[in-house]
C-alpha atoms as a PDB file:
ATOM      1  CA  UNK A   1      20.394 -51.010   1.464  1.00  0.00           C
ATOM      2  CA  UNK A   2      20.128 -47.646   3.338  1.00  0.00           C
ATOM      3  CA  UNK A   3      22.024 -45.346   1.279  1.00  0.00           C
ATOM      4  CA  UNK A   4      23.772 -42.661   2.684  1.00  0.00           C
ATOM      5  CA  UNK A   5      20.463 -40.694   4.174  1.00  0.00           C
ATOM      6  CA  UNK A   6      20.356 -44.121   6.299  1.00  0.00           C
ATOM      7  CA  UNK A   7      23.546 -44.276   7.008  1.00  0.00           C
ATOM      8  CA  UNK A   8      23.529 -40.486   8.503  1.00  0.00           C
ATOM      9  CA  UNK A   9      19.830 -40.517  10.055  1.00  0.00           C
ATOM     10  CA  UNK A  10      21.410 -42.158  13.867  1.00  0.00           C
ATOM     11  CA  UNK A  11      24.042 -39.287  13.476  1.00  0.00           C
ATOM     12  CA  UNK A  12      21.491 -37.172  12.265  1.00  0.00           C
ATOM     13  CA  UNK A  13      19.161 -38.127  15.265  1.00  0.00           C
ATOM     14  CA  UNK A  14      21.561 -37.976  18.040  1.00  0.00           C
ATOM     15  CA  UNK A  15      22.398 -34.671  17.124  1.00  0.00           C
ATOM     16  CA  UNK A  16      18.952 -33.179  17.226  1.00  0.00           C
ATOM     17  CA  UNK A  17      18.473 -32.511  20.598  1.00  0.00           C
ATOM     18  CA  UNK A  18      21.940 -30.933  20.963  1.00  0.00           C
ATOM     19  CA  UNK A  19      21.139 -27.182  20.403  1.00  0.00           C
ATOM     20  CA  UNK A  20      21.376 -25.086  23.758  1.00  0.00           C
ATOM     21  CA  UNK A  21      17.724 -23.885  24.823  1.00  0.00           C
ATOM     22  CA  UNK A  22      16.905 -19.986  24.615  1.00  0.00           C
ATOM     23  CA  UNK A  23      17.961 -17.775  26.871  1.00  0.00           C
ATOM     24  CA  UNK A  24      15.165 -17.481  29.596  1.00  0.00           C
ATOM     25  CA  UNK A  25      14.875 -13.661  29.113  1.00  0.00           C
ATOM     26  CA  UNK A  26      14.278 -14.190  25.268  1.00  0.00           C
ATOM     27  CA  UNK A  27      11.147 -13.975  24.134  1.00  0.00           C
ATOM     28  CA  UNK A  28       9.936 -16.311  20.894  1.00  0.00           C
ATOM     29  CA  UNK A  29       5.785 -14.825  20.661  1.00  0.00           C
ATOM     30  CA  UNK A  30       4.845 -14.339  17.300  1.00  0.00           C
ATOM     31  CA  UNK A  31       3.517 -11.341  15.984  1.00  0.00           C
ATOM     32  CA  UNK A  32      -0.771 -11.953  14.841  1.00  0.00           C
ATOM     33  CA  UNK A  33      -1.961 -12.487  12.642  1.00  0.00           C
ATOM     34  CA  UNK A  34      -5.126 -10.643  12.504  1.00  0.00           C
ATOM     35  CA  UNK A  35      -4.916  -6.871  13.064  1.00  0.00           C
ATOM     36  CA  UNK A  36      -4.486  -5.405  16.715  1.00  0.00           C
ATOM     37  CA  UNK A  37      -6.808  -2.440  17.554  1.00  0.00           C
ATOM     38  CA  UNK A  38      -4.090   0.121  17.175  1.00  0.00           C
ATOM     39  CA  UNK A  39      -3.701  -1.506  13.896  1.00  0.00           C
ATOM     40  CA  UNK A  40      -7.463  -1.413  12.804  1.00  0.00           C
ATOM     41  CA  UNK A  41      -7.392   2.629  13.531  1.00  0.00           C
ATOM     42  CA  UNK A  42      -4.443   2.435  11.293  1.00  0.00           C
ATOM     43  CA  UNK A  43      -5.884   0.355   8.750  1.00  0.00           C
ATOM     44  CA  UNK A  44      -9.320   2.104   8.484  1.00  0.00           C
ATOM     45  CA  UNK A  45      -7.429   5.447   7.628  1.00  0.00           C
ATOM     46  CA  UNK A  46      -5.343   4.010   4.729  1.00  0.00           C
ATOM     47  CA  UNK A  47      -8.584   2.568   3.638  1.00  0.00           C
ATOM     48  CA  UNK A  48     -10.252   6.637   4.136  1.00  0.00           C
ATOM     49  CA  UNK A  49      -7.160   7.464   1.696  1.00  0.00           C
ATOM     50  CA  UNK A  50      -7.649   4.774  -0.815  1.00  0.00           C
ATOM     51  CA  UNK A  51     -11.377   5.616  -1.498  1.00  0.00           C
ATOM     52  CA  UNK A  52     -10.573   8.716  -1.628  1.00  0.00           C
ATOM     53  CA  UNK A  53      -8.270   8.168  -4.801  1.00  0.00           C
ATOM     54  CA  UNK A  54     -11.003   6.775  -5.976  1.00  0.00           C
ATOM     55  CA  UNK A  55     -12.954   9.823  -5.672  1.00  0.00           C
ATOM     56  CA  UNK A  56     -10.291  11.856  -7.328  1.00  0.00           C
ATOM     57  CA  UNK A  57      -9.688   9.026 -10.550  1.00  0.00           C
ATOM     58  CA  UNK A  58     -13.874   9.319 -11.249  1.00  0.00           C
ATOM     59  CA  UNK A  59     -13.566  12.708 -11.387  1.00  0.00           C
ATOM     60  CA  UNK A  60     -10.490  12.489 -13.685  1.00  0.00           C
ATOM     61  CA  UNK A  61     -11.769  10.132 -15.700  1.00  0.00           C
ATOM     62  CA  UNK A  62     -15.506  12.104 -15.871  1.00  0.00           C
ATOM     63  CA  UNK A  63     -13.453  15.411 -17.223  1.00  0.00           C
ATOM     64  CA  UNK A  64     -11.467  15.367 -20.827  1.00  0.00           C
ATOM     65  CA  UNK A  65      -7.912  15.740 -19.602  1.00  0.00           C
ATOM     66  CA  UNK A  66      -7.442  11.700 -20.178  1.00  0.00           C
ATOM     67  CA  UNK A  67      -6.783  10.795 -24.029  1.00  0.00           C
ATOM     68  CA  UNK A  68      -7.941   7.578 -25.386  1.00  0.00           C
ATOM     69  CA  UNK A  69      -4.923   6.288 -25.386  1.00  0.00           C
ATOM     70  CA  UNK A  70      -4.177   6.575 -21.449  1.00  0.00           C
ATOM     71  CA  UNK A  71      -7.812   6.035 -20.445  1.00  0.00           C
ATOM     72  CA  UNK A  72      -7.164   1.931 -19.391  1.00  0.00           C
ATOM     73  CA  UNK A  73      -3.848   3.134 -17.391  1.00  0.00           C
ATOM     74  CA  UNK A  74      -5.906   5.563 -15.195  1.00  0.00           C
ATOM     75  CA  UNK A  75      -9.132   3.222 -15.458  1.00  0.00           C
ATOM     76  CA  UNK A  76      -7.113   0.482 -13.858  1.00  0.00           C
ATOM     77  CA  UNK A  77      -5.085   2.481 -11.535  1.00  0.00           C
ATOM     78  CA  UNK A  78      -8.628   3.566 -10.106  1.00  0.00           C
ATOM     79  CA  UNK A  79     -10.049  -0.088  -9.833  1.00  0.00           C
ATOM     80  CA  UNK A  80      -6.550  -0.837  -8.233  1.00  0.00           C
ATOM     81  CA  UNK A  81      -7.378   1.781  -5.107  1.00  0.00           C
ATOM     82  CA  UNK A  82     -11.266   0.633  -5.175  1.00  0.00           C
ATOM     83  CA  UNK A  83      -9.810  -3.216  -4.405  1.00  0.00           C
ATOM     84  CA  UNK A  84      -7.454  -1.779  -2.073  1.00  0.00           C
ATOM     85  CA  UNK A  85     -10.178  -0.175  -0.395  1.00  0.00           C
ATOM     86  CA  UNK A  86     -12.583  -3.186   0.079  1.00  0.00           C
ATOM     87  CA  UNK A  87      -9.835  -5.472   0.762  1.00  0.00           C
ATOM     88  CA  UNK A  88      -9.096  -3.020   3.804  1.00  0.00           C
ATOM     89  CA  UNK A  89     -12.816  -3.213   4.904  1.00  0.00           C
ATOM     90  CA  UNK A  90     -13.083  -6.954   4.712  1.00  0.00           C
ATOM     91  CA  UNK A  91      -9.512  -7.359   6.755  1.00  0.00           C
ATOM     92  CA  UNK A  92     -11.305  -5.084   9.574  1.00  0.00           C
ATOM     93  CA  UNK A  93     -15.227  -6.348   8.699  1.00  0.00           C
ATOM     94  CA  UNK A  94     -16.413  -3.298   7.380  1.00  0.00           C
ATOM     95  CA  UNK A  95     -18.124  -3.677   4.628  1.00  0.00           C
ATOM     96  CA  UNK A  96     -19.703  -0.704   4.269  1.00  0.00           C
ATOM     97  CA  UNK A  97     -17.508   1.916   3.174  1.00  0.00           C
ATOM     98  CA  UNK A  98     -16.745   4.944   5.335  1.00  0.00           C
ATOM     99  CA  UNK A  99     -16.321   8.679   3.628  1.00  0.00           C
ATOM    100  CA  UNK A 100     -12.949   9.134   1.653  1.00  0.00           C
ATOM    101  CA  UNK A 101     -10.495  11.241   2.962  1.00  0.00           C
ATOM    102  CA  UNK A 102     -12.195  14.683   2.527  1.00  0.00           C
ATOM    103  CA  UNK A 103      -8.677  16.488   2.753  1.00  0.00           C
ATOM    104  CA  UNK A 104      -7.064  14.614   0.196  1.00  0.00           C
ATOM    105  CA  UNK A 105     -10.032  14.881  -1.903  1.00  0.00           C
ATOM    106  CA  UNK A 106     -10.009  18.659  -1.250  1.00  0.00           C
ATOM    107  CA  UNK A 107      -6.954  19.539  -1.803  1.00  0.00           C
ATOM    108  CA  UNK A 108      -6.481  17.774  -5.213  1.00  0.00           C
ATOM    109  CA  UNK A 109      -9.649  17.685  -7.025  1.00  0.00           C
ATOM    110  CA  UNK A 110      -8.896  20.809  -8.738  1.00  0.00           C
ATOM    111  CA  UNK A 111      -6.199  19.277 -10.685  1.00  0.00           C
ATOM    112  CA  UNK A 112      -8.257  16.229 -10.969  1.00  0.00           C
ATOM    113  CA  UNK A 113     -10.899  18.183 -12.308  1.00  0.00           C
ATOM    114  CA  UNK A 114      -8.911  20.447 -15.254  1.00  0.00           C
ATOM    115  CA  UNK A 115      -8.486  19.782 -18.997  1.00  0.00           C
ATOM    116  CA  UNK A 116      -5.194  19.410 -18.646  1.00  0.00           C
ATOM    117  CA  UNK A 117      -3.338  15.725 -18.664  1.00  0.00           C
ATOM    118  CA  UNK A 118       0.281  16.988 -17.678  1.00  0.00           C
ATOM    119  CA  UNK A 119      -1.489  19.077 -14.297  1.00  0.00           C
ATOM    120  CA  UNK A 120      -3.570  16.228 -13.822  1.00  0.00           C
ATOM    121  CA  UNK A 121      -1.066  13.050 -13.853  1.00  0.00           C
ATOM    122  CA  UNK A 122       1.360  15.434 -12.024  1.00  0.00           C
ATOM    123  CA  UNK A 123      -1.576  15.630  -9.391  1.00  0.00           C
ATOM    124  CA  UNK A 124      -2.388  11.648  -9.510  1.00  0.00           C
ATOM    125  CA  UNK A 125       1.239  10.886  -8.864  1.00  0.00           C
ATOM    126  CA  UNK A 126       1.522  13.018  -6.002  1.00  0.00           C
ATOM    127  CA  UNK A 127      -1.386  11.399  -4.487  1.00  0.00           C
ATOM    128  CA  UNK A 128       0.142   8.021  -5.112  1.00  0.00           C
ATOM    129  CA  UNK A 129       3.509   9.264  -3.541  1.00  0.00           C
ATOM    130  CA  UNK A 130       1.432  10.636  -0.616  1.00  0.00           C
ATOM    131  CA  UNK A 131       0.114   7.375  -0.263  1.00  0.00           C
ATOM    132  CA  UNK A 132       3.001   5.591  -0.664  1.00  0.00           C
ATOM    133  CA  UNK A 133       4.848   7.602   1.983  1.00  0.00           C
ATOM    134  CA  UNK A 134       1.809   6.970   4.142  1.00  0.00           C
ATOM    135  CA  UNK A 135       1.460   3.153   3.876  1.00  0.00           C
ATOM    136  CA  UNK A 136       5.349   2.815   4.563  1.00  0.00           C
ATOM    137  CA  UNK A 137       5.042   4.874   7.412  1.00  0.00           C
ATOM    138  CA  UNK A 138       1.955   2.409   8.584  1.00  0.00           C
ATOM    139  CA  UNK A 139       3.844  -0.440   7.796  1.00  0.00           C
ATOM    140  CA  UNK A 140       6.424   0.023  10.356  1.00  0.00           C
ATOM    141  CA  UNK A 141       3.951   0.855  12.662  1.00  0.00           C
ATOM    142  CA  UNK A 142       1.252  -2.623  12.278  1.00  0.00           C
ATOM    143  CA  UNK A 143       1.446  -5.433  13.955  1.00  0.00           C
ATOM    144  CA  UNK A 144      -0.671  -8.046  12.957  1.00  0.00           C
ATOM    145  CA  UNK A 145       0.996  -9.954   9.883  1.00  0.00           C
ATOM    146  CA  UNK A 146      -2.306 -10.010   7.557  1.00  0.00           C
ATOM    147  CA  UNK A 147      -2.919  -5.976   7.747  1.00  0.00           C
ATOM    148  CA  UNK A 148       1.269  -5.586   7.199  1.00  0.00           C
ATOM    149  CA  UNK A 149       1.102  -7.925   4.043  1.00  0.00           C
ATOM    150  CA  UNK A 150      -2.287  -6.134   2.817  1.00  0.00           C
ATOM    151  CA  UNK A 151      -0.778  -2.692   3.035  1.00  0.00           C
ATOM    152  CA  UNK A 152       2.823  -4.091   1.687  1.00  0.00           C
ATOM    153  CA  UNK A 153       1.614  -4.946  -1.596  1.00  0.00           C
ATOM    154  CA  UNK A 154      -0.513  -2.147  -2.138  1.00  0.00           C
ATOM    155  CA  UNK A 155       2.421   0.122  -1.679  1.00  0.00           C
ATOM    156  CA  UNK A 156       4.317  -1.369  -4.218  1.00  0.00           C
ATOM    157  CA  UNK A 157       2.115  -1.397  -6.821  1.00  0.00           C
ATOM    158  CA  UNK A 158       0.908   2.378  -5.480  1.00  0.00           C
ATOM    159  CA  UNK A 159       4.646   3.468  -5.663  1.00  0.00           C
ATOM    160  CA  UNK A 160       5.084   2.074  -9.692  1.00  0.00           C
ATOM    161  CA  UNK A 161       1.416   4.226 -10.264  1.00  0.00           C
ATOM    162  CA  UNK A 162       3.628   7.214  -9.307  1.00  0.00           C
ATOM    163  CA  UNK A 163       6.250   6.387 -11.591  1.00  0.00           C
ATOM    164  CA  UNK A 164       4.182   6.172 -14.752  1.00  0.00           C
ATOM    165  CA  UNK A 165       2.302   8.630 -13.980  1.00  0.00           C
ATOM    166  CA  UNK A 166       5.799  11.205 -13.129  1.00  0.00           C
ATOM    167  CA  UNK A 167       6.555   9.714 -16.489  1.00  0.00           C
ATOM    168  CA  UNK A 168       2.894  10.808 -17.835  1.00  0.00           C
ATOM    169  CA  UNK A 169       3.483  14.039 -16.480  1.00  0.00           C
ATOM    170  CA  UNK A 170       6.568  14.692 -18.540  1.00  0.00           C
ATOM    171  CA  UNK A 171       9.554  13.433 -16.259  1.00  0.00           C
ATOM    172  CA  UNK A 172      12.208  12.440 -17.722  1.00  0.00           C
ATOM    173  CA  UNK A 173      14.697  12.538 -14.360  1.00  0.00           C
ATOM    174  CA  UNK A 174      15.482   9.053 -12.746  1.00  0.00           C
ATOM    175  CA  UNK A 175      15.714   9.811  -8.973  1.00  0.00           C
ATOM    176  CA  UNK A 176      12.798  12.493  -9.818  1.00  0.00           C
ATOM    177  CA  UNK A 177      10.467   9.164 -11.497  1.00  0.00           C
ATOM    178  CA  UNK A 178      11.846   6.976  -8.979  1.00  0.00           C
ATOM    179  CA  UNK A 179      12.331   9.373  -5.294  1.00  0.00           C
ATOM    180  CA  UNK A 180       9.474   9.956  -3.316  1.00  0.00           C
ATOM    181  CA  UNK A 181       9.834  12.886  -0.955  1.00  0.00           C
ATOM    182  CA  UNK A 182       5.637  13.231  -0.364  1.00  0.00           C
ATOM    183  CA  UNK A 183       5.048  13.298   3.779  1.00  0.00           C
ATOM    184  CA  UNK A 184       3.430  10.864   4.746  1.00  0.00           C
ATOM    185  CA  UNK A 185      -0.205  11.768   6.101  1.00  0.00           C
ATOM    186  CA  UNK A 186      -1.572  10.498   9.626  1.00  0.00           C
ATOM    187  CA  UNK A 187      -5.304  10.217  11.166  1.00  0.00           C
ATOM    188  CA  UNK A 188      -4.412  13.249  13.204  1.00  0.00           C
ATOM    189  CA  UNK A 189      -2.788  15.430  10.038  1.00  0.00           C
ATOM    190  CA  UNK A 190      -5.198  14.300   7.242  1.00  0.00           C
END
């Protein structure tokens, strides 16, 4: 006794080489998956940005803005970027980590730096929204699958940083907590 999957497979068979094959002019190559060399110049700046958060988060987290209470959320928000970082420099084999972003660093370490928790988390979620803005602009850029997937998930978790950290800063607006208008940064900007 068959059953009905029996009973069908013939039909089932027959069937299978039915389809009409592709148009000649279409092409079916699939994108790789390890990162082209457009992509690794890509890739090696978001990791330049990364380290450079975590640059700015020691510093917070050296100062006495951060209470008790919120040290763990900016703690792990810091290891977060440090992973990011190295798991950039193993995609590309570079183990040895390059110089953070020196702009970035620059141009926020003041806030970084004060005693104040509402300047500073205002500061640290701007740099996530810069970063966010940055990776999405990357994103549509790579082409190798394994860099695109890398820098995909760290821009979600990057854009919910900015969120609680809006939120930290004394945000209470939705589309202000939730709307990123930060530029996104490029190798040739900084």
């Amino acid at each position: 006794m068959l059953g009905l999957a029996g009973a069908l497979l013939p039909s089932l068979a027959s069937q299978a080489g039915a389809s009409t094959p592709p148009d000649a002019s279409t092409t079916t190559t699939a994108p790789p998956k390890r990162p082209t060399s457009d992509d690794a110049t890509s890739l090696a700046f978001g990791r330049e940005i990364e380290l450079a958060a975590v640059e700015l988060y020691n510093t917070a987290l050296r100062g006495d803005a951060i209470t008790d209470e919120l040290r763990p959320t900016f703690e792990f928000i810091r290891q977060s970027h440090l992973s990011y970082g190295q798991s950039l420099g193993a995609l590309l084999g570079q183990p040895a980590p390059p110089e953070p972003l020196a702009r970035v660093v620059k141009a926020l370490s003041a806030a970084f730096s004060g005693s104040d928790l509402m300047t500073l988390a205002a500061a640290a979620a701007e740099l996530e929204n810069i970063a966010v803005a940055t990776h999405t602009e990357m994103l549509g850029e790579l082409v190798g699958i394994d860099g695109a997937n890398l820098i995909a998930s760290i821009l979600i978790v990057e854009s919910r940083n900015a969120t609680v950290l809006s939120s930290i800063a004394g945000e209470t607006d939705l589309d202000a907590l939730l709307l990123d208008n930060a530029e996104p940064l490029t190798a040739e900007k900084g």
